[in-house]
N, C-alpha and C. Protein backbone atom coordinates (compact mmCIF):
# COMPACT_ATOMS: atom_id res chain seq x y z
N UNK A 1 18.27 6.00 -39.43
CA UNK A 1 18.00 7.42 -39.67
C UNK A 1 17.01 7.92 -38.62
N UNK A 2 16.97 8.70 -38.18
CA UNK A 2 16.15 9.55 -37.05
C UNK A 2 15.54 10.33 -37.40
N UNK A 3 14.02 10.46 -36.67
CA UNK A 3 12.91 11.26 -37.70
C UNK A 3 13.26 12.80 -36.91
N UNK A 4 12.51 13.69 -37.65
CA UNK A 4 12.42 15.04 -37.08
C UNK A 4 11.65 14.55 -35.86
N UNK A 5 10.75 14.43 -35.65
CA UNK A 5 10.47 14.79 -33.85
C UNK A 5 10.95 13.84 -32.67
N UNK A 6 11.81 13.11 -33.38
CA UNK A 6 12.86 12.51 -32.01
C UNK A 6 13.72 13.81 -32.19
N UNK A 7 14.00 14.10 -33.12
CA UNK A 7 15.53 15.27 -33.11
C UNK A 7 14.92 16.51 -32.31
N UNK A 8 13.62 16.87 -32.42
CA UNK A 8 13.00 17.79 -31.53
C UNK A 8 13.07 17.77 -30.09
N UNK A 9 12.58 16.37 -30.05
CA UNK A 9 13.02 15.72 -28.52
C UNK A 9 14.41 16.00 -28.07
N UNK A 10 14.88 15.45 -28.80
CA UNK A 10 16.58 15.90 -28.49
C UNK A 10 17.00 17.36 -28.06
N UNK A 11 16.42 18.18 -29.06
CA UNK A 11 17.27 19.46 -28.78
C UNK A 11 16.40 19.87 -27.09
N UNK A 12 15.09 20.16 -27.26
CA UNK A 12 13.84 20.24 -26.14
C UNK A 12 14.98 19.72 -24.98
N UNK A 13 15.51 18.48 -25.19
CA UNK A 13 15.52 17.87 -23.72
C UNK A 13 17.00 18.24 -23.22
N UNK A 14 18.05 18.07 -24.50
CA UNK A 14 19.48 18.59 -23.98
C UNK A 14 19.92 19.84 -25.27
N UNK A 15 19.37 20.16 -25.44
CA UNK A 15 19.68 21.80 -25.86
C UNK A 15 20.18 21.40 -27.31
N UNK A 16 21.18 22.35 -28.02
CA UNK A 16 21.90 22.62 -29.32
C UNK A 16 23.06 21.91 -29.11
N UNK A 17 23.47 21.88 -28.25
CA UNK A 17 25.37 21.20 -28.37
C UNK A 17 25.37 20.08 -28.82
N UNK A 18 25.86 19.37 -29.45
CA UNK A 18 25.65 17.92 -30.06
C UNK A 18 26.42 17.18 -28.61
N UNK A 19 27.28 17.69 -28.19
CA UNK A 19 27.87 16.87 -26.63
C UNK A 19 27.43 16.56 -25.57
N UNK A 20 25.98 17.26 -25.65
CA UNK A 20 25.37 16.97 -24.67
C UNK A 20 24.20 16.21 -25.02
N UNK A 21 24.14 15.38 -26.01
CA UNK A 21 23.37 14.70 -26.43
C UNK A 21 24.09 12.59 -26.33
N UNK A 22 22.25 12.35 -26.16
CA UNK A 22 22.74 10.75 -25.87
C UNK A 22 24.00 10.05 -26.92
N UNK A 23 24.98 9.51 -26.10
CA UNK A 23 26.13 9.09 -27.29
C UNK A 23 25.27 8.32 -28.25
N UNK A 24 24.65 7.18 -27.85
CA UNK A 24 23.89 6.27 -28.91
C UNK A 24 22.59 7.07 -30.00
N UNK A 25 22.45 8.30 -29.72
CA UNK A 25 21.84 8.89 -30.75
C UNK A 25 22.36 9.95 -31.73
N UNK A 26 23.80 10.29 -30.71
CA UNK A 26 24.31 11.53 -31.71
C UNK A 26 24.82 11.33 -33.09
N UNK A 27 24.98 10.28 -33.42
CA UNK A 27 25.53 9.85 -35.05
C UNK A 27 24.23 10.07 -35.88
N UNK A 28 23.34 9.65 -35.51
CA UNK A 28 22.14 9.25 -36.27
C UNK A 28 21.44 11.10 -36.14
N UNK A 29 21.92 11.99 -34.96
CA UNK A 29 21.12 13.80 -35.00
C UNK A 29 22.27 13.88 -35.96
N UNK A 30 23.27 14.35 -35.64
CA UNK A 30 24.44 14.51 -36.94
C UNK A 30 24.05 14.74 -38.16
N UNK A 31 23.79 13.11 -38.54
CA UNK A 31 23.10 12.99 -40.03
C UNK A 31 22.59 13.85 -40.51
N UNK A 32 21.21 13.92 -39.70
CA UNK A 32 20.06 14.77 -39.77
C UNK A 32 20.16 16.06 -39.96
N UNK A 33 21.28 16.47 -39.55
CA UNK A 33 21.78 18.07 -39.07
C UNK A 33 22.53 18.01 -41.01
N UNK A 34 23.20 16.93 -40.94
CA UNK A 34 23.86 17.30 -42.74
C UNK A 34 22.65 17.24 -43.68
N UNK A 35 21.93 16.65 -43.08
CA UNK A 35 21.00 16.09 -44.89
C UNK A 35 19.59 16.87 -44.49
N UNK A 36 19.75 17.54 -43.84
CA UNK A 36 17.86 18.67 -43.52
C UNK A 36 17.83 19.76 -43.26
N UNK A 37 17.79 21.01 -44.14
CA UNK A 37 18.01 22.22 -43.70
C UNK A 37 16.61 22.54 -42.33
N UNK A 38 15.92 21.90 -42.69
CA UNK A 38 14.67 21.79 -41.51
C UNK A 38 15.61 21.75 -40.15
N UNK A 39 16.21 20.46 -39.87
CA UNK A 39 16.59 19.92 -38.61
C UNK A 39 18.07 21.42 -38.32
N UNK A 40 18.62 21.76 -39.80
CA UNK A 40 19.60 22.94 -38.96
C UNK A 40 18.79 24.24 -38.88
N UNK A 41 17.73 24.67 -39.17
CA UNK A 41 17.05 25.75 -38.54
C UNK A 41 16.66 25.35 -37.26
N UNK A 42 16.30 24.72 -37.36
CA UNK A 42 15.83 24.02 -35.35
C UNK A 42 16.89 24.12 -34.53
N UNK A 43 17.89 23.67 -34.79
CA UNK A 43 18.79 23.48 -34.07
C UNK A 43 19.42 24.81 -33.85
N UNK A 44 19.23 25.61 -34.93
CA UNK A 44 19.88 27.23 -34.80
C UNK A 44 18.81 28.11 -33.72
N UNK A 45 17.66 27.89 -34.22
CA UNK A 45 16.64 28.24 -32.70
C UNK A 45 16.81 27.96 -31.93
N UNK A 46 16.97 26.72 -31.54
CA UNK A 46 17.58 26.16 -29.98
C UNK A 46 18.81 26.64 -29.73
N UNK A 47 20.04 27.23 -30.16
CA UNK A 47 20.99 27.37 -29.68
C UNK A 47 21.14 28.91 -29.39
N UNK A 48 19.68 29.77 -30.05
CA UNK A 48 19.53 31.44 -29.70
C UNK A 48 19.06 31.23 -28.42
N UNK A 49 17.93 30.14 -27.80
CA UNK A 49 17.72 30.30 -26.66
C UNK A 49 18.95 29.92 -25.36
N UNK A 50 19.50 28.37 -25.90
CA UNK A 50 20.54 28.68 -24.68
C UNK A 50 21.25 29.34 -24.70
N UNK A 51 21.55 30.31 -25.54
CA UNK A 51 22.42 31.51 -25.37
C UNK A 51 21.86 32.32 -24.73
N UNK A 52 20.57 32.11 -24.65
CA UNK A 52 19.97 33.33 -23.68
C UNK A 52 19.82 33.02 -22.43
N UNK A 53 19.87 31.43 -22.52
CA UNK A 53 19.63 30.98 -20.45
C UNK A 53 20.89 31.67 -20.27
N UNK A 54 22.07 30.75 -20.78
CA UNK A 54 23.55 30.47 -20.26
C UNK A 54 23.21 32.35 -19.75
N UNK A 55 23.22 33.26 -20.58
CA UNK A 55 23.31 35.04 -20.05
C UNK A 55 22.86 35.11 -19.03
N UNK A 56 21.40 34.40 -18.64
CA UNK A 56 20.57 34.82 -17.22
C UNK A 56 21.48 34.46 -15.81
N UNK A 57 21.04 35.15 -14.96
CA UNK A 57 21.69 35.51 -13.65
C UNK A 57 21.23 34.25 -12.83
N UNK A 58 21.69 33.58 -12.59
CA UNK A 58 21.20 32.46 -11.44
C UNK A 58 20.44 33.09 -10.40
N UNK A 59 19.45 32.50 -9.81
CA UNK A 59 18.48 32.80 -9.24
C UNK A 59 19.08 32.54 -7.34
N UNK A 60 19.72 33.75 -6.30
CA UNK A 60 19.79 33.79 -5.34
C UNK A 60 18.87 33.29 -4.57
N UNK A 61 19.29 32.13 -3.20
CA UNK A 61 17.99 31.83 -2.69
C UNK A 61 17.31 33.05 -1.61
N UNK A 62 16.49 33.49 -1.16
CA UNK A 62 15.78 34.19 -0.23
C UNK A 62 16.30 34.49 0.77
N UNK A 63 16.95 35.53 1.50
CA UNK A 63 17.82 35.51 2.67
C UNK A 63 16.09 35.52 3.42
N UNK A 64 15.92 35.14 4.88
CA UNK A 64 15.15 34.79 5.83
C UNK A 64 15.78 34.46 7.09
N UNK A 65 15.08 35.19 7.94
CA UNK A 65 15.62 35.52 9.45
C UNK A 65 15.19 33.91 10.27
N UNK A 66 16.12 33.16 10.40
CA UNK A 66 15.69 32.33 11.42
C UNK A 66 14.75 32.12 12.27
N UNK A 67 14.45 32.94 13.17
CA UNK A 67 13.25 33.02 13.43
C UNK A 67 12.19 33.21 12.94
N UNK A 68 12.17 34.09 12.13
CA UNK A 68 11.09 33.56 10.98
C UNK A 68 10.65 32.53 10.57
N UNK A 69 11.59 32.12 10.35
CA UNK A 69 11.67 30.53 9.59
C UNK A 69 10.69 29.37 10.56
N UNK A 70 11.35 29.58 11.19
CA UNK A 70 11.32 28.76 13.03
C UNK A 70 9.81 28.77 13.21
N UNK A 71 9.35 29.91 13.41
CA UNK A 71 7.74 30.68 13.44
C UNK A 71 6.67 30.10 12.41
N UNK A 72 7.50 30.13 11.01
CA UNK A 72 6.75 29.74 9.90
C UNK A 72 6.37 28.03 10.32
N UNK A 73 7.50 27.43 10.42
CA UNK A 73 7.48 26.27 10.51
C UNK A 73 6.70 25.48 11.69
N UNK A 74 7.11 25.98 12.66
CA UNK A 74 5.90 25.49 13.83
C UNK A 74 4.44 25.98 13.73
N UNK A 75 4.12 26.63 12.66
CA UNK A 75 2.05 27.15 12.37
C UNK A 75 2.17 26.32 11.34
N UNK A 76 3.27 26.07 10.43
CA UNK A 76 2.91 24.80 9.55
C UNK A 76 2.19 23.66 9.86
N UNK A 77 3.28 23.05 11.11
CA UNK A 77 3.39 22.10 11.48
C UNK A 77 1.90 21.78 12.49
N UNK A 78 1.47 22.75 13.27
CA UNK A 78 0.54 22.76 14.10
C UNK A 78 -1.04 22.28 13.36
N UNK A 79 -0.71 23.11 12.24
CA UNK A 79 -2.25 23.09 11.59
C UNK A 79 -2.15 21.83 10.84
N UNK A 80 -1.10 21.24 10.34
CA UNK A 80 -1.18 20.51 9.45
C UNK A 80 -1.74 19.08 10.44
N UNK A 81 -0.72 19.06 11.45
CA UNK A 81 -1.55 18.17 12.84
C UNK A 81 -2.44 17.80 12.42
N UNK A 82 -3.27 19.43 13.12
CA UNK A 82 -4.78 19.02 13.37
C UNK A 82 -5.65 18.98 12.07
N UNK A 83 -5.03 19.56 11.22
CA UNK A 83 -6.08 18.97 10.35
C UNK A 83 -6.03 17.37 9.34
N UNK A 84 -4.97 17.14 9.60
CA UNK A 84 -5.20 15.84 9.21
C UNK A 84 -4.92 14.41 10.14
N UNK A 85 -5.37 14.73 11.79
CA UNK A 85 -5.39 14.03 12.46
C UNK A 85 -6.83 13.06 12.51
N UNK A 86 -6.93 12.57 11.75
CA UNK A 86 -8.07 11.61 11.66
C UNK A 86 -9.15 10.98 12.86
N UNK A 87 -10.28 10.89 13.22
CA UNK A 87 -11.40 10.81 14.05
C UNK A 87 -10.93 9.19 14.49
N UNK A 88 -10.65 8.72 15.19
CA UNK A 88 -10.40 7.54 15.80
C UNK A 88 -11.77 6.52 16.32
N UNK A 89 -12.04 5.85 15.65
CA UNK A 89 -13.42 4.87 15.69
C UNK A 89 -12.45 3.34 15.73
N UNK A 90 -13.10 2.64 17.08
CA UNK A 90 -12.72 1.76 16.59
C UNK A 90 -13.33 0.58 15.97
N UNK A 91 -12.89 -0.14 15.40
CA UNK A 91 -13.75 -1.08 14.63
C UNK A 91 -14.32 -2.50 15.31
N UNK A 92 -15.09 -2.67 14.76
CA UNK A 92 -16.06 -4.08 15.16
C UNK A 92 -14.99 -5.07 15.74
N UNK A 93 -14.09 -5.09 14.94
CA UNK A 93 -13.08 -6.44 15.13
C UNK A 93 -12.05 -6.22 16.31
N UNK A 94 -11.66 -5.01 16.08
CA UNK A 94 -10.78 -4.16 17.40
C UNK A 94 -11.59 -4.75 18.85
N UNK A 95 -12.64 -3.98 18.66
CA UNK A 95 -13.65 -4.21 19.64
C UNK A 95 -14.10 -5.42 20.48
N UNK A 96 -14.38 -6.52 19.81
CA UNK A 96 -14.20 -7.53 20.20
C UNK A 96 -13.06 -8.15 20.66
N UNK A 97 -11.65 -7.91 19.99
CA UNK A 97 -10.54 -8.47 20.34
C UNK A 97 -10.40 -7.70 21.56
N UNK A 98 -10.52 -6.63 21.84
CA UNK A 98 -10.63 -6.08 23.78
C UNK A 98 -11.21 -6.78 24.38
N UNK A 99 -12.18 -7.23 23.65
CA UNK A 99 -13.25 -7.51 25.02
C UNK A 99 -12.86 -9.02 25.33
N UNK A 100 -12.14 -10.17 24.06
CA UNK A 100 -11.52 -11.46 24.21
C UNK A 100 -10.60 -11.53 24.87
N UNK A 101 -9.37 -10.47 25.23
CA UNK A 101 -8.56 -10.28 25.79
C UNK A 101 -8.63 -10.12 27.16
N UNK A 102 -9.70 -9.10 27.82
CA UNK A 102 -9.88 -9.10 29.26
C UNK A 102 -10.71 -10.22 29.85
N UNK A 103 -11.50 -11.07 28.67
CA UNK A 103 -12.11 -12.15 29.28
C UNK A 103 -10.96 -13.37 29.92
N UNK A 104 -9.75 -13.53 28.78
CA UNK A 104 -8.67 -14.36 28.78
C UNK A 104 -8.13 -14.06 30.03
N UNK A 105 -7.62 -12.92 30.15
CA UNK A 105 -6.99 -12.00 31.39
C UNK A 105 -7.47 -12.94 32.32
N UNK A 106 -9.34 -12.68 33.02
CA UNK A 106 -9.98 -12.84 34.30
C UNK A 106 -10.31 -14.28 34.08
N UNK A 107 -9.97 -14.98 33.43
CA UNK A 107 -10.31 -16.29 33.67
C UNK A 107 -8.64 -16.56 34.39
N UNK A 108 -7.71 -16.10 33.19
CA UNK A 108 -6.58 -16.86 33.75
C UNK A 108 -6.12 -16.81 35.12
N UNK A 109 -6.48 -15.38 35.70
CA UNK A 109 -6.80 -14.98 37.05
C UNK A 109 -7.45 -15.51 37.89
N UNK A 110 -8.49 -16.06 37.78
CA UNK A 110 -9.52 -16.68 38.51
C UNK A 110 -9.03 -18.43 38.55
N UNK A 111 -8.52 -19.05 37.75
CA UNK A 111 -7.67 -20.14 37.81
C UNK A 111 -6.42 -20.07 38.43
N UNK A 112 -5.72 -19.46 38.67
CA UNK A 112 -4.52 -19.35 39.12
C UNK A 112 -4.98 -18.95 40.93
N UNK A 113 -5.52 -18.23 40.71
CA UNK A 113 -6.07 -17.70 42.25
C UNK A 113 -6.60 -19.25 42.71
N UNK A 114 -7.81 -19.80 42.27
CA UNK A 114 -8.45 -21.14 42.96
C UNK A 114 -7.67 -22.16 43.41
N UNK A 115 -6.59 -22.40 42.20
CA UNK A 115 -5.63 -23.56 42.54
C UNK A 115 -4.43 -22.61 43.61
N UNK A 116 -4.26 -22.14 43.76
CA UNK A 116 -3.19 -21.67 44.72
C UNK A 116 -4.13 -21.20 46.15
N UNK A 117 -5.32 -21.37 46.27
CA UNK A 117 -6.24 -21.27 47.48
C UNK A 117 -6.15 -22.11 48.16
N UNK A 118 -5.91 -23.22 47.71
CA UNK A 118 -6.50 -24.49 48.57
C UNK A 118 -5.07 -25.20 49.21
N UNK A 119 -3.72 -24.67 48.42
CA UNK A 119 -2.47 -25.35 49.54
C UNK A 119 -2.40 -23.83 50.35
N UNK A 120 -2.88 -23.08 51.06
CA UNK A 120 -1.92 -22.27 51.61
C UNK A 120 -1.56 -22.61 52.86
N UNK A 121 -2.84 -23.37 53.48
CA UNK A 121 -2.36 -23.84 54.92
C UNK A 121 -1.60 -25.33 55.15
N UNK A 122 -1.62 -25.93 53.62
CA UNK A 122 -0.41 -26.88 53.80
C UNK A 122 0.99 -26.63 53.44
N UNK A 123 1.62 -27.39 54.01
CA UNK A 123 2.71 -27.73 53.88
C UNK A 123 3.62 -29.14 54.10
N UNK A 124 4.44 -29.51 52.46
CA UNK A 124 4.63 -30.85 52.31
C UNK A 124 5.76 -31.17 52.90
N UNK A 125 6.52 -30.12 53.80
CA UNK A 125 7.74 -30.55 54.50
C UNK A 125 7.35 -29.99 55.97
N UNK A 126 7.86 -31.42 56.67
CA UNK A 126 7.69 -30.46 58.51
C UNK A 126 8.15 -29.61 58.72
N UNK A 127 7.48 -28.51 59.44
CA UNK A 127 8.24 -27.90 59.88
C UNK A 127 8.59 -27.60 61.08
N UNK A 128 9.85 -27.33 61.26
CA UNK A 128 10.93 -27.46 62.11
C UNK A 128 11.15 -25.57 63.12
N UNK A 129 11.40 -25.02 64.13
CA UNK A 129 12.33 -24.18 64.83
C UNK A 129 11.19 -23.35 64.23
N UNK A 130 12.02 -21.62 63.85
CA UNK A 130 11.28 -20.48 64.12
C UNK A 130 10.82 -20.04 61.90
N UNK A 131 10.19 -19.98 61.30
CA UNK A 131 9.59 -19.66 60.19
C UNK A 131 10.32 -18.26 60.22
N UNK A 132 10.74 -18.00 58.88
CA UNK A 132 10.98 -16.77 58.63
C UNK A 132 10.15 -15.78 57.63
N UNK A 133 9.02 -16.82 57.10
CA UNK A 133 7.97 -15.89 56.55
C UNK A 133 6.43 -16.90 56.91
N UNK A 134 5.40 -16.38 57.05
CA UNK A 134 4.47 -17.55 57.21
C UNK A 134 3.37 -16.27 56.26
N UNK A 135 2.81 -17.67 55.15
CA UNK A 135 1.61 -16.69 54.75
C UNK A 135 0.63 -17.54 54.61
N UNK A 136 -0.93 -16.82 55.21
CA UNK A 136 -1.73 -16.87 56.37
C UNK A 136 -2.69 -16.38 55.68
N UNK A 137 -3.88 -17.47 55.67
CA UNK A 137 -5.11 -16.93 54.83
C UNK A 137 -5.60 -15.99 56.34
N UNK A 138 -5.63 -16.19 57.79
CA UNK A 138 -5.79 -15.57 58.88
C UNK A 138 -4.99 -14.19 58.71
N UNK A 139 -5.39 -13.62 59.73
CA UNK A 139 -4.72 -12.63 60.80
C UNK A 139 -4.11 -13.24 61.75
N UNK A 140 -2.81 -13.47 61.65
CA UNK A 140 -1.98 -14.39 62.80
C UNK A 140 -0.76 -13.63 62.68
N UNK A 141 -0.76 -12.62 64.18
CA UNK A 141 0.97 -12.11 64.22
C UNK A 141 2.19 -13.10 64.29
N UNK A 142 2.60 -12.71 63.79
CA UNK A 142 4.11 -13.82 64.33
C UNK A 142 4.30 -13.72 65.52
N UNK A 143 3.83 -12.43 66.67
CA UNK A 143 4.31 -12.66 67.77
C UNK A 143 3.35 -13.34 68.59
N UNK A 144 1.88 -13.87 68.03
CA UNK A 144 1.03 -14.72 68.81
C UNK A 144 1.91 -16.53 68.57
N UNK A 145 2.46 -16.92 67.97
CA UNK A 145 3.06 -17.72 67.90
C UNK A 145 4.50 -18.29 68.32
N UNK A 146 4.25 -19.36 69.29
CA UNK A 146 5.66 -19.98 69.65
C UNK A 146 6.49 -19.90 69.00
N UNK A 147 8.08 -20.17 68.94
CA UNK A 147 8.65 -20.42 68.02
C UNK A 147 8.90 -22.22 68.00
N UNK A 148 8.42 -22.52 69.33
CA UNK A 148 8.79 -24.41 69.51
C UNK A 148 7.48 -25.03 68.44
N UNK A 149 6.18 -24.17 68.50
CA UNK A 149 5.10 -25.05 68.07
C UNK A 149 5.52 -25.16 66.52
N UNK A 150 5.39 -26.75 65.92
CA UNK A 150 5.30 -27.36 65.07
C UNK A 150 3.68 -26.64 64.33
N UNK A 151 3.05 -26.24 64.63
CA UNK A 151 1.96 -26.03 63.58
C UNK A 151 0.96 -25.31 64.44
N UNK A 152 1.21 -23.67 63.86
CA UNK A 152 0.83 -22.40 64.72
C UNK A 152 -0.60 -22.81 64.76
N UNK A 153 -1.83 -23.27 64.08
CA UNK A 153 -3.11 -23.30 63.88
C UNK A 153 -3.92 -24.75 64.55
């Protein structure tokens, strides 16, 4: 059996029609509707009002000129930006992780540079006829150099 203020609920939420009510509850409003002159006055109130929506005129949306629109929307958009573009601080931890990062950077730099310093003027194969690139901790043109000499330095 179903109390009066579920059946209230009911009408409140899907109106007077019993068809538009949950299948698994409409047997049990039914009832209610035979055995409570209470629950059929309610239900007769509720069905003066949707008689009065169902009459009302649906609500046309706003005709508005495109550009308008357009106008409205970009001062929306602008202010809303700036005002909730938040002050950028960065934090302790940020902060440090920059500063671990360019240390990593100039070391790895500074190792790579030292060990590649010390072969530039060797070389582990003879060499032979005219070089087609020579790189030269010097200033040495290619055209101060033979092409017969085995080892320009």
């Amino acid at each position: 059996m179903m109390r009066m203020d579920r059946f209230r609920e009911l009408l409140d939420a899907y109106g007077a029609e019993p068809g538009r009510w949950p299948s698994g509850e409409r047997a049990a409003a039914e009832a209610l509707l035979a055995e409570k002159p209470e629950a059929r006055d309610l239900r007769g109130r509720t069905a003066k009002l949707d008689a009065m929506l169902d009459r009302a005129a649906p609500l046309a949306p706003p005709m508005i000129d495109a550009e308008v629109l357009i106008e409205r929307v970009l001062a929306n958009s602008q202010s809303q930006v700036l005002a909730f573009r938040p002050a950028k601080r960065p934090s302790g931890t940020a902060f440090w992780l920059k500063v671990a990062s360019l240390a990593a950077a100039a070391i790895i730099g500074f190792l790579v540079g030292v060990t590649q310093l010390g072969n530039i003027g060797e070389t582990s194969t003879q060499v032979g006829g005219l070089e087609l690139a020579d790189v030269s901790p010097w200033d040495v043109s290619p055209w101060d150099v033979s092409p017969w000499d085995v080892s320009p330095w």
